[in-house]
Protein backbone atom coordinates (compact mmCIF):
# COMPACT_ATOMS: atom_id res chain seq x y z
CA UNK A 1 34.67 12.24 152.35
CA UNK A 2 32.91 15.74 153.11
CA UNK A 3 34.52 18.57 152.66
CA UNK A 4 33.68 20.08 156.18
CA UNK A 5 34.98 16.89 157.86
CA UNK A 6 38.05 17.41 156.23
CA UNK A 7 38.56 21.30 157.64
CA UNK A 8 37.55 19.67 160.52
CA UNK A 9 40.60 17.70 161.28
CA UNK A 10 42.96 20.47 159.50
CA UNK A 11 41.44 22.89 162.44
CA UNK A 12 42.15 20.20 165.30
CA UNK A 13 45.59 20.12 163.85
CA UNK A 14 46.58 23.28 163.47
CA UNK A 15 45.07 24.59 166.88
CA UNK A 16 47.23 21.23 168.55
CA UNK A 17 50.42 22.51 166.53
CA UNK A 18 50.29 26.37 167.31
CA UNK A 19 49.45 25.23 170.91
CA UNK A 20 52.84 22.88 171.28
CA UNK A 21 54.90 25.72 169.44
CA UNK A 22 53.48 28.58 172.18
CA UNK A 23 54.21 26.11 175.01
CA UNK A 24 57.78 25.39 173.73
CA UNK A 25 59.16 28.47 172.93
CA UNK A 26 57.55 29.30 176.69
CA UNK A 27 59.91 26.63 178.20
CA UNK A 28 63.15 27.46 175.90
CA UNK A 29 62.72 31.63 176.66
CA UNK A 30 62.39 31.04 180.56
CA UNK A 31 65.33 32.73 182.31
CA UNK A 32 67.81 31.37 184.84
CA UNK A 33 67.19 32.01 188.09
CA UNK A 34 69.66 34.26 189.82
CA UNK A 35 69.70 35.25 193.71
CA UNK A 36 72.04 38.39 193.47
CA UNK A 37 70.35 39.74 197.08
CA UNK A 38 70.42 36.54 198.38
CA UNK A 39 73.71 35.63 197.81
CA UNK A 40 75.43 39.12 199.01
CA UNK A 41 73.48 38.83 202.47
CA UNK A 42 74.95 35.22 202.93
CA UNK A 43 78.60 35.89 202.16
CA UNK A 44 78.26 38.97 204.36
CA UNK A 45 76.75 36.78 207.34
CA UNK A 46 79.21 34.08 206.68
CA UNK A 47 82.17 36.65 207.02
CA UNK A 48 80.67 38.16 210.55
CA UNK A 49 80.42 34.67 212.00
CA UNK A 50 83.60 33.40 210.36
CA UNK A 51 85.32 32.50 213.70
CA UNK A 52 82.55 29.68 213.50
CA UNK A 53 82.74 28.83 210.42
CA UNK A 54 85.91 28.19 209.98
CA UNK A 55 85.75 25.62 212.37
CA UNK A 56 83.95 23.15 210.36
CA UNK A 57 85.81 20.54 208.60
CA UNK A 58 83.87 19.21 205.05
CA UNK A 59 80.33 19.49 207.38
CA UNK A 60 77.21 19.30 205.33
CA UNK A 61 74.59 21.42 206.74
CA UNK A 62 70.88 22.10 206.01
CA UNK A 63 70.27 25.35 204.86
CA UNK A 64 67.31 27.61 204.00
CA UNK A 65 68.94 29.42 200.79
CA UNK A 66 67.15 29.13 197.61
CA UNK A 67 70.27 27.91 196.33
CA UNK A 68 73.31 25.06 197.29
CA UNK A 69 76.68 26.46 198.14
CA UNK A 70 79.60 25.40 199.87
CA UNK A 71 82.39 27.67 201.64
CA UNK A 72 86.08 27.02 201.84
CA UNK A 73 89.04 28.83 203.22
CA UNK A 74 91.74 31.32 201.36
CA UNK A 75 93.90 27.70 201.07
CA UNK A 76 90.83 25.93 199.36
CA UNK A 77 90.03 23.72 202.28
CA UNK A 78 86.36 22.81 201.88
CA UNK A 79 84.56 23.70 205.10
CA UNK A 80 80.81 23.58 204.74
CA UNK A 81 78.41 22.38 202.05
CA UNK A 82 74.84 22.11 201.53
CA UNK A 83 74.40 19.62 198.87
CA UNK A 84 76.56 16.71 197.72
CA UNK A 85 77.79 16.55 194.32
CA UNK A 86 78.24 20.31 194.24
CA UNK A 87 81.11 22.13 193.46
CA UNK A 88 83.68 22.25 196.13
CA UNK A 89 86.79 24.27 194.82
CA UNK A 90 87.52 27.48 192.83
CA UNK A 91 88.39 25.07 189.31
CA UNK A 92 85.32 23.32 189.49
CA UNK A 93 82.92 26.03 190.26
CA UNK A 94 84.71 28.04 187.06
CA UNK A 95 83.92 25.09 185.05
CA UNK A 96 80.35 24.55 186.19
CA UNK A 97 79.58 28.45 185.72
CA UNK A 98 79.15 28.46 189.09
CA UNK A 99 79.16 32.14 191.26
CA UNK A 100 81.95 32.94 193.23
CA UNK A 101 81.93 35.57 196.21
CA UNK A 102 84.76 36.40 198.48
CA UNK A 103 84.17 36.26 202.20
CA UNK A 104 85.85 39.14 204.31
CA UNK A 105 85.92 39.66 207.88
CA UNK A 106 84.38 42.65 209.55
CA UNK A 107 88.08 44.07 209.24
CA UNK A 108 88.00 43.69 205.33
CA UNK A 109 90.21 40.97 204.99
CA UNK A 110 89.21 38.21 202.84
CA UNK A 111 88.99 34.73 204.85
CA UNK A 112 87.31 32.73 202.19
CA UNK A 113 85.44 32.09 198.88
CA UNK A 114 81.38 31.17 198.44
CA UNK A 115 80.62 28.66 195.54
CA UNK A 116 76.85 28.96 194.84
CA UNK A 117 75.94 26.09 193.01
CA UNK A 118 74.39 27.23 189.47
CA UNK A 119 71.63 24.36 188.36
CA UNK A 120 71.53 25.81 185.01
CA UNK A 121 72.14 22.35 183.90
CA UNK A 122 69.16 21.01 185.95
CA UNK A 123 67.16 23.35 184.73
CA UNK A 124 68.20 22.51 180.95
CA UNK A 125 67.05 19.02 181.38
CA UNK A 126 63.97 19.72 183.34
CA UNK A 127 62.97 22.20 180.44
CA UNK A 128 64.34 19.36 177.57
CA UNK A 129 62.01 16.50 179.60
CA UNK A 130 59.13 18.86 179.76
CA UNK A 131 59.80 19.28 176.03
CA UNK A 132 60.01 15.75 175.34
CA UNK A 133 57.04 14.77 177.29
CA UNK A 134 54.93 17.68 175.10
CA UNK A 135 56.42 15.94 171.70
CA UNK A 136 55.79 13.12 172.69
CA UNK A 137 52.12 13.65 173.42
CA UNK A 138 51.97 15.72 170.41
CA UNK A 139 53.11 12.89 168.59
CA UNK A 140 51.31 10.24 170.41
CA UNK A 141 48.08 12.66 169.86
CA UNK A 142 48.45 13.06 166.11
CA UNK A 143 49.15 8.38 165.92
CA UNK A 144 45.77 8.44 167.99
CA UNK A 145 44.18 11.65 165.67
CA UNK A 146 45.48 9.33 162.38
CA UNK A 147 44.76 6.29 163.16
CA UNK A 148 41.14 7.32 164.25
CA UNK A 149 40.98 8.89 160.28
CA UNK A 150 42.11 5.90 158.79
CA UNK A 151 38.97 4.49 161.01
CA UNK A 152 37.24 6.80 159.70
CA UNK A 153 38.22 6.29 156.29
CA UNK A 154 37.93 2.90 156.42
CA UNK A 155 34.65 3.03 157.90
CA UNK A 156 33.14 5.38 155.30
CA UNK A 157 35.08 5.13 152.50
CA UNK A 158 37.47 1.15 152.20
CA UNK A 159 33.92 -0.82 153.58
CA UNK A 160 30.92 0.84 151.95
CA UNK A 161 33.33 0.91 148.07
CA UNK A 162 34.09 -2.94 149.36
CA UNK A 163 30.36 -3.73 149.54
CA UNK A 164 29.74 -2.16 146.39
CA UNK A 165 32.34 -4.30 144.55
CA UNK A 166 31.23 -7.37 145.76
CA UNK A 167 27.46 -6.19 145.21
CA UNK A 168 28.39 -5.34 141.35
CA UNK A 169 30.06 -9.01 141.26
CA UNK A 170 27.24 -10.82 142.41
CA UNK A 171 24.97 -8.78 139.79
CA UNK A 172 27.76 -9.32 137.24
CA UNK A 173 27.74 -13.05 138.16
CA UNK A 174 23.52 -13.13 137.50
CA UNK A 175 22.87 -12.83 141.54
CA UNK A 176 20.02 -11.02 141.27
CA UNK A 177 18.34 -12.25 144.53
CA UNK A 178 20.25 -10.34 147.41
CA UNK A 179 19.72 -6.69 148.36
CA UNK A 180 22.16 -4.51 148.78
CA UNK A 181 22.31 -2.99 152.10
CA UNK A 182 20.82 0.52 152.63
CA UNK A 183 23.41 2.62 154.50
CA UNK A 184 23.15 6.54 153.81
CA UNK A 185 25.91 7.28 156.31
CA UNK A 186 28.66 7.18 154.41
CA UNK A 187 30.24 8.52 151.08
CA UNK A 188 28.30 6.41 148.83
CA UNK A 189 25.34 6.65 150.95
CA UNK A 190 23.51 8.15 147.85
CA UNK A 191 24.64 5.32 145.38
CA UNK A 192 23.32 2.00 147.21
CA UNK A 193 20.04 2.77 146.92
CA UNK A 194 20.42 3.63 143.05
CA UNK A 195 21.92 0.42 142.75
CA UNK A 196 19.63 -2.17 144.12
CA UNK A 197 16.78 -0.02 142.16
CA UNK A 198 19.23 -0.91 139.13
CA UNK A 199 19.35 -4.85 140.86
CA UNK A 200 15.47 -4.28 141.05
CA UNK A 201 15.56 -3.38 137.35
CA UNK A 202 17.20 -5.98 136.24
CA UNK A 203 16.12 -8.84 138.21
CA UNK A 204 12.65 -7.79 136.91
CA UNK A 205 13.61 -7.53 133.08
CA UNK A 206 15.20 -10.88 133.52
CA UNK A 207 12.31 -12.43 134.35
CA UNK A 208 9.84 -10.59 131.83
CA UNK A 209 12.32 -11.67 129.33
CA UNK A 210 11.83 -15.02 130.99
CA UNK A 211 7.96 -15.48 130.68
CA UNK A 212 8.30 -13.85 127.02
CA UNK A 213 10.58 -16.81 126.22
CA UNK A 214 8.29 -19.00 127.95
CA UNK A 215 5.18 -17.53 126.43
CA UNK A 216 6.59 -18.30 123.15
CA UNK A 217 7.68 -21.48 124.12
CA UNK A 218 4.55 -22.61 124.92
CA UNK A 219 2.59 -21.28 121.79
CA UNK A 220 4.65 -22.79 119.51
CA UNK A 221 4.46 -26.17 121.38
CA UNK A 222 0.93 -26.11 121.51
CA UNK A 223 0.46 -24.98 117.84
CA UNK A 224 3.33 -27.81 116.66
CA UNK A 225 0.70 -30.30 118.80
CA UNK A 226 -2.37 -28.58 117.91
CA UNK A 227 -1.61 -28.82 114.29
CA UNK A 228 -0.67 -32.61 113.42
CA UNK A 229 -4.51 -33.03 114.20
CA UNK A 230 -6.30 -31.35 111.34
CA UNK A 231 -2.96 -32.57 109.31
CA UNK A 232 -4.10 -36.58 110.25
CA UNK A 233 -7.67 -35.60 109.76
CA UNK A 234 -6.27 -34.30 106.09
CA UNK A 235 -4.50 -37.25 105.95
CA UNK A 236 -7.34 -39.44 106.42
CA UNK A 237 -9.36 -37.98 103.82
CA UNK A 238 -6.45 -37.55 101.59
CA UNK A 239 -6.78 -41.56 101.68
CA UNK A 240 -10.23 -42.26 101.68
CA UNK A 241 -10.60 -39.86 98.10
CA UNK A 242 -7.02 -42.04 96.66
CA UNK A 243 -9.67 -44.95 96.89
CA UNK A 244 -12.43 -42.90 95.34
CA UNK A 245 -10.22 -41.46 92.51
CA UNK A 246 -11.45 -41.37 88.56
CA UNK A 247 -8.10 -40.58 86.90
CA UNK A 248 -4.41 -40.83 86.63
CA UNK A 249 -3.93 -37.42 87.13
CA UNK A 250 -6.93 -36.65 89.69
CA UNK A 251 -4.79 -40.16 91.60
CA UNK A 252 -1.24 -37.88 91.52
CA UNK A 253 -2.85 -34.70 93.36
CA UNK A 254 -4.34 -36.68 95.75
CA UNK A 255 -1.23 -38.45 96.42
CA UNK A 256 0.84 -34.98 96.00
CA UNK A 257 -1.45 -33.61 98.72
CA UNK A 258 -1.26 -37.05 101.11
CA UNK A 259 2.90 -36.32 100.85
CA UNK A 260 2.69 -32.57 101.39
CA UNK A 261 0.37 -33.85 104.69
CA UNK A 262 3.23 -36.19 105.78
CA UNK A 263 5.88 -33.74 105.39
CA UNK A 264 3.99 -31.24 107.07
CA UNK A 265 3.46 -33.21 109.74
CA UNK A 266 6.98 -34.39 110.07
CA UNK A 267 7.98 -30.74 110.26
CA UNK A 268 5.27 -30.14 113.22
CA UNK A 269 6.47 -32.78 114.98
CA UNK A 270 10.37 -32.10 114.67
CA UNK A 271 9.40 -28.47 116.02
CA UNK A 272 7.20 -29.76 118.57
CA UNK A 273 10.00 -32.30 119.71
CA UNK A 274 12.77 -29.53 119.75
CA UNK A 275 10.54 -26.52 121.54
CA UNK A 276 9.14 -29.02 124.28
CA UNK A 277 13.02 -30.01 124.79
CA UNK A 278 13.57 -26.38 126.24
CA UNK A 279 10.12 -25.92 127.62
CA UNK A 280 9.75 -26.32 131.79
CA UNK A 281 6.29 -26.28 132.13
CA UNK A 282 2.97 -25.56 130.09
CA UNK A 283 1.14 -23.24 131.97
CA UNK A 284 -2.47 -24.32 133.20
CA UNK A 285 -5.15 -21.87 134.36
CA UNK A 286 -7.77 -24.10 136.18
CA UNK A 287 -11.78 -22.79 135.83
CA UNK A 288 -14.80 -24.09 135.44
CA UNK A 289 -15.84 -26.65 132.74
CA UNK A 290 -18.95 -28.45 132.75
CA UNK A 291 -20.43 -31.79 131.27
CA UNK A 292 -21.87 -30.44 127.95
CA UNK A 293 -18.37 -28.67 127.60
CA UNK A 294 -16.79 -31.88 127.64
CA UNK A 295 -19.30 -33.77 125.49
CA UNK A 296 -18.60 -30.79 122.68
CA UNK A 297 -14.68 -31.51 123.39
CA UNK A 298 -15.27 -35.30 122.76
CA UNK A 299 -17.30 -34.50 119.41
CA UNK A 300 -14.80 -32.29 118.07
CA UNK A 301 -12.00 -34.94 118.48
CA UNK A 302 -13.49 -37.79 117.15
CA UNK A 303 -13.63 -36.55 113.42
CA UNK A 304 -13.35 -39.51 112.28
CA UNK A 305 -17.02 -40.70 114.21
CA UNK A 306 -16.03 -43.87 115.88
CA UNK A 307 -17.67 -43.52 118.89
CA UNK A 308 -21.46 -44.64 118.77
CA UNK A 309 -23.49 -42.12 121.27
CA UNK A 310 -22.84 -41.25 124.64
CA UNK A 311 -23.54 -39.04 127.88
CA UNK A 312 -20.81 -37.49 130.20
CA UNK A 313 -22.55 -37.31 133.81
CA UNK A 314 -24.03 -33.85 134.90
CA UNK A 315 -21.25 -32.02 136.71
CA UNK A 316 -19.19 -28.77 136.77
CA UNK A 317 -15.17 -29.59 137.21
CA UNK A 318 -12.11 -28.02 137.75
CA UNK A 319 -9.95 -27.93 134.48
CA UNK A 320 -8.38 -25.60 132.12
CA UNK A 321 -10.31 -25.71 129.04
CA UNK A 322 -7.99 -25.59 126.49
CA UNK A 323 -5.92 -27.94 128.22
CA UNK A 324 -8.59 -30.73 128.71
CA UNK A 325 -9.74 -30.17 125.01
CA UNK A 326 -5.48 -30.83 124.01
CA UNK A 327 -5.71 -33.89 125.99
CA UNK A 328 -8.66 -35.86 124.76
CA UNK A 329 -7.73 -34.64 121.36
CA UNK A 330 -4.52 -36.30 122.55
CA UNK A 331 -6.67 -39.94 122.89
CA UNK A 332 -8.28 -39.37 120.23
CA UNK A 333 -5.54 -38.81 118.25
CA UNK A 334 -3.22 -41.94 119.33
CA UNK A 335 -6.41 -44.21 119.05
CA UNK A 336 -6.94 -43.38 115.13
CA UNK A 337 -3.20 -43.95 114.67
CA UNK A 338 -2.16 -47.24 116.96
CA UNK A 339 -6.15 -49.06 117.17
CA UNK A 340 -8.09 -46.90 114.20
CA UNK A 341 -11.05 -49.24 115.88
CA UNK A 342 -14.50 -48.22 117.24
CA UNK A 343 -14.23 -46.31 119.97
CA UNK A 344 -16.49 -45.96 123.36
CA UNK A 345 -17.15 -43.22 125.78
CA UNK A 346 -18.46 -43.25 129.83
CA UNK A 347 -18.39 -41.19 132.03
CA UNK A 348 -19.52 -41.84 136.29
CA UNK A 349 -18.97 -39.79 139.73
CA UNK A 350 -16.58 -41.36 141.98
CA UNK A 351 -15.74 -40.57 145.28
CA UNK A 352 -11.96 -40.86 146.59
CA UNK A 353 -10.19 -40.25 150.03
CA UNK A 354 -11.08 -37.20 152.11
CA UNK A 355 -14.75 -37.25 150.48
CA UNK A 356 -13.03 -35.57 147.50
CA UNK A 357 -15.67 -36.20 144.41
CA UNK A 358 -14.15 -37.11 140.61
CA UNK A 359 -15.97 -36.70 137.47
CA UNK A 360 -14.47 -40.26 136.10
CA UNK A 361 -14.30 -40.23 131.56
CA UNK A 362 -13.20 -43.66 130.05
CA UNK A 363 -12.09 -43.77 125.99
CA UNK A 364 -11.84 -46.93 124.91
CA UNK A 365 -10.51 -48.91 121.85
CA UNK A 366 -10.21 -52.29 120.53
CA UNK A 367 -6.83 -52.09 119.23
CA UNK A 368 -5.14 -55.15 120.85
CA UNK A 369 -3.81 -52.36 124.00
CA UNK A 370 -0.01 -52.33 125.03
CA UNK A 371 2.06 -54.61 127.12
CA UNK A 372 1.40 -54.72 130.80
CA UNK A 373 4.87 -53.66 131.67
CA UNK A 374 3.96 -50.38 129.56
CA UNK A 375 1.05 -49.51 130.75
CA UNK A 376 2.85 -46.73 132.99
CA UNK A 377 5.98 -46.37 130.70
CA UNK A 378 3.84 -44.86 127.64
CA UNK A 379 3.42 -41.62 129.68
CA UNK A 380 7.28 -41.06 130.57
CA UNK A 381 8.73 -38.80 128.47
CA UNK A 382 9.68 -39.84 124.63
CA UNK A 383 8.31 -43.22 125.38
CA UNK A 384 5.95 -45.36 123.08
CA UNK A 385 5.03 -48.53 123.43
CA UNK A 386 6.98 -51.87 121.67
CA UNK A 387 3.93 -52.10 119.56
CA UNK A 388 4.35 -48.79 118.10
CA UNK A 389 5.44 -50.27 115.38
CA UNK A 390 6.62 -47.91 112.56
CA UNK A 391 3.95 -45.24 113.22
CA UNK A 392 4.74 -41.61 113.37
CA UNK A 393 5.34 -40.09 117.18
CA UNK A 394 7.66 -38.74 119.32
CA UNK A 395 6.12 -40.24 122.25
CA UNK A 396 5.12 -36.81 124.21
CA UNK A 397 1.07 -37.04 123.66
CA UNK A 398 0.45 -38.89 127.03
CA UNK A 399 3.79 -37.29 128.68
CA UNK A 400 2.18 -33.77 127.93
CA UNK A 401 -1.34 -35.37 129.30
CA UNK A 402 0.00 -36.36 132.23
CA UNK A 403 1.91 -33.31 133.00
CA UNK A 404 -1.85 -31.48 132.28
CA UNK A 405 -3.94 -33.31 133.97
CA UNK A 406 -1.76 -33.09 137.30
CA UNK A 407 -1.73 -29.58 136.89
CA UNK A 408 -5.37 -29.44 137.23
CA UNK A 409 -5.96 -31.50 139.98
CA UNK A 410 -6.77 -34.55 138.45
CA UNK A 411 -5.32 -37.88 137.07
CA UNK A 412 -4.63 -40.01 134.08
CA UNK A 413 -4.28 -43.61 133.70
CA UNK A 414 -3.79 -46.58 130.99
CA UNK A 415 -5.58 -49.94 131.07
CA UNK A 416 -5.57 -52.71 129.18
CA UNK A 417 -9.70 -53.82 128.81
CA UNK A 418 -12.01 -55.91 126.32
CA UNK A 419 -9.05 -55.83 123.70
CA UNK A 420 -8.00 -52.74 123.60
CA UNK A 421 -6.82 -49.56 125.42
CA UNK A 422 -8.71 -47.94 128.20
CA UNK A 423 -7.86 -44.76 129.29
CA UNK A 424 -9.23 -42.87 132.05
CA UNK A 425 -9.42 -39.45 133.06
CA UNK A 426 -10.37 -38.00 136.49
CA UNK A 427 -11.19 -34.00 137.30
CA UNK A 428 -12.24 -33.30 140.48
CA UNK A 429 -15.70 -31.61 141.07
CA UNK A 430 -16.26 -27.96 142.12
């Protein structure tokens, strides 16, 4: 809380206290009233007319004194009053302070005694109910004057600090989504803004940290995938010189170098398999790519040559190129190993709903295919077809090619055709 609101209330206070303390001692220092004048002038008057007065027996009469009274006689016989439930004999008026005068006659003789009534006690409790009702205002002013601080305090102070602990939970917990509310009107006015830069902060480092994780999630998956291609292609040729060999010992390096492939490649695909396990999504960045791209992607896979020639349509499509290149090297790849047959490539445009135009690529094999049942259960993830046999694979080529190809607007799907495997890629035109 500010200082200045602070001296504020300690002012309103202090004014309301010295205020009370001037009015009280007013009401406790006021005087009793006395009617000296009065009261000589109406014993005198009631002494001149006594020959009337004395004729009254206990009569109360109006008066226009300032003051009650009552008169009685020299043998205490009450004669005239004013006011009931005033004093009425010499004892009583001695006991309630009251004043006594003696009434004589115009011959000097006293006929009688005045009791003026004395409302000092009336007075006393109209002064200790005036006091009462100031306490009590006083008091009922400072209830109203603290329970509007603890408002106050509440307000500015219990609330805002309340936000802020459940806004540091939330960021505790990871919630990194919800502002905190901007309020500068109160004590930690200057803080919430400080800390939902700080949830800002953080929300952003969390997810740079993300993408880094990401990023290196990816690189290593497409390296681990990248990689058991030139290791088959070394494997290949690892064979093909085993056949050609002229010694013993030129026969063991060959064969050193063919199981230094294999456990290379084993170790590929165990990281491959564990880094896709984590890995959401590849990312895929669409662009151009046109025919004679496509026809130098083709070449490149098919190291081995089993494809006889072939022409990919004129067209420009939308696809990632380094994505499209990972899945026909993908085909390629899965053809040498399951069919290792001759191989053919077409290509044709094909129009689908909504006018939408595909460039349509076909890789074939002779390799004897895969179960109907499979043809759509070879591209779920870690699936490989009952024919697999006991060939290497941890059945995420066509899972990953799927997963691709979708990204970039296009499709991939399995056929069995002229005793082998078809597969067949679509990209839509630009």
């Amino acid at each position: 809380m500010k200082t200045r609101s602070f001296l504020f209330f300690a002012a309103v206070f202090l004014i309301i206290l010295v205020i009370v303390c001037f009015r009280i001692n007013t009401i406790t220092s006021q005087k009793i009233t006395s009617y000296p004048t009065e009261i000589n002038r109406l014993s005198i008057a009631l002494g001149k007319d006594w020959d009337n007065t004395k004729q009254h027996k206990k009569d109360l009469i109006p008066t226009d004194q300032p003051f009650e009274y009552a008169v009685i006689d020299n043998d205490g016989n009450l004669l005239i009053y004013t006011e009931k439930h005033i004093s009425t004999s010499v004892s009583s008026a001695t006991t309630n302070y009251d004043v006594i005068r003696d009434i004589a006659n115009e011959d000097g003789v006293v006929v009688g005694k005045l009791l003026v009534h004395n409302d000092y006690r009336e007075q006393q409790a109209s002064r200790n109910r005036r006091i009462s009702i100031i306490c009590g205002a006083v008091l009922f002013a400072m209830l109203a004057a603290t329970l509007g601080y603890f408002l106050y305090l509440k307000k500015r102070i219990v609330d805002p600090f309340n936000k802020m602990q459940h806004f540091a939970s939330e960021v505790a917990a990871g919630n990194l989504d919800v502002p905190m509310q901007m309020d500068k009107n109160h004590v930690f006015g200057a803080f919430t803004e400080s800390f939902d830069i700080m949830r800002e902060e953080l929300k952003a480092s969390r997810l740079r940290e993300a993408e880094a994780v990401k990023a290196r999630k990816e690189l290593v998956a497409q390296l681990s995938h990248d990689i058991k291609t030139p290791v088959t292609s070394i494997k290949a040729m690892a064979d093909v010189m085993e056949l050609s060999a002229h010694n013993d010992e030129e026969l063991n390096t060959i064969r050193s170098i063919n199981a230094k492939a294999d456990q290379i490649d084993s170790l590929v695909s165990n990281l491959f398999h564990a880094t896709l396990e984590e890995l959401e999504h590849l990312e895929v960045k669409p662009g151009e790519v046109t025919s004679k791209d496509i026809e130098h992607f083709i070449t490149e896979a098919d190291y081995r040559k089993k494809t006889a020639s072939f022409k990919i349509e004129e067209a420009v499509v939308s696809a990632d190129p380094l994505r499209l290149n990972q899945v026909i090297n993908n085909i390629f790849s899965n053809s040498y190993k399951y069919a290792d047959t001759a191989m053919t490539v077409s290509s044709r445009i094909e129009k689908s709903v909504g006018n939408t135009r595909f460039l349509v690529i076909e890789i074939g094999d002779h390799g004897g295919g895969v179960p109907e049942a499979e043809l759509d259960t070879i591209f779920g993830k870690f699936k490989r077809g009952s024919n697999a046999g006991e060939k290497d694979g941890a059945g995420l080529g066509l899972y990953i090619s799927r997963y691709l190809m979708e990204k970039m607007g296009g499709e991939i799907t399995a056929a069995n055709q002229d005793g082998g495997l078809l597969t067949t890629l679509r990209l839509p035109l630009l």
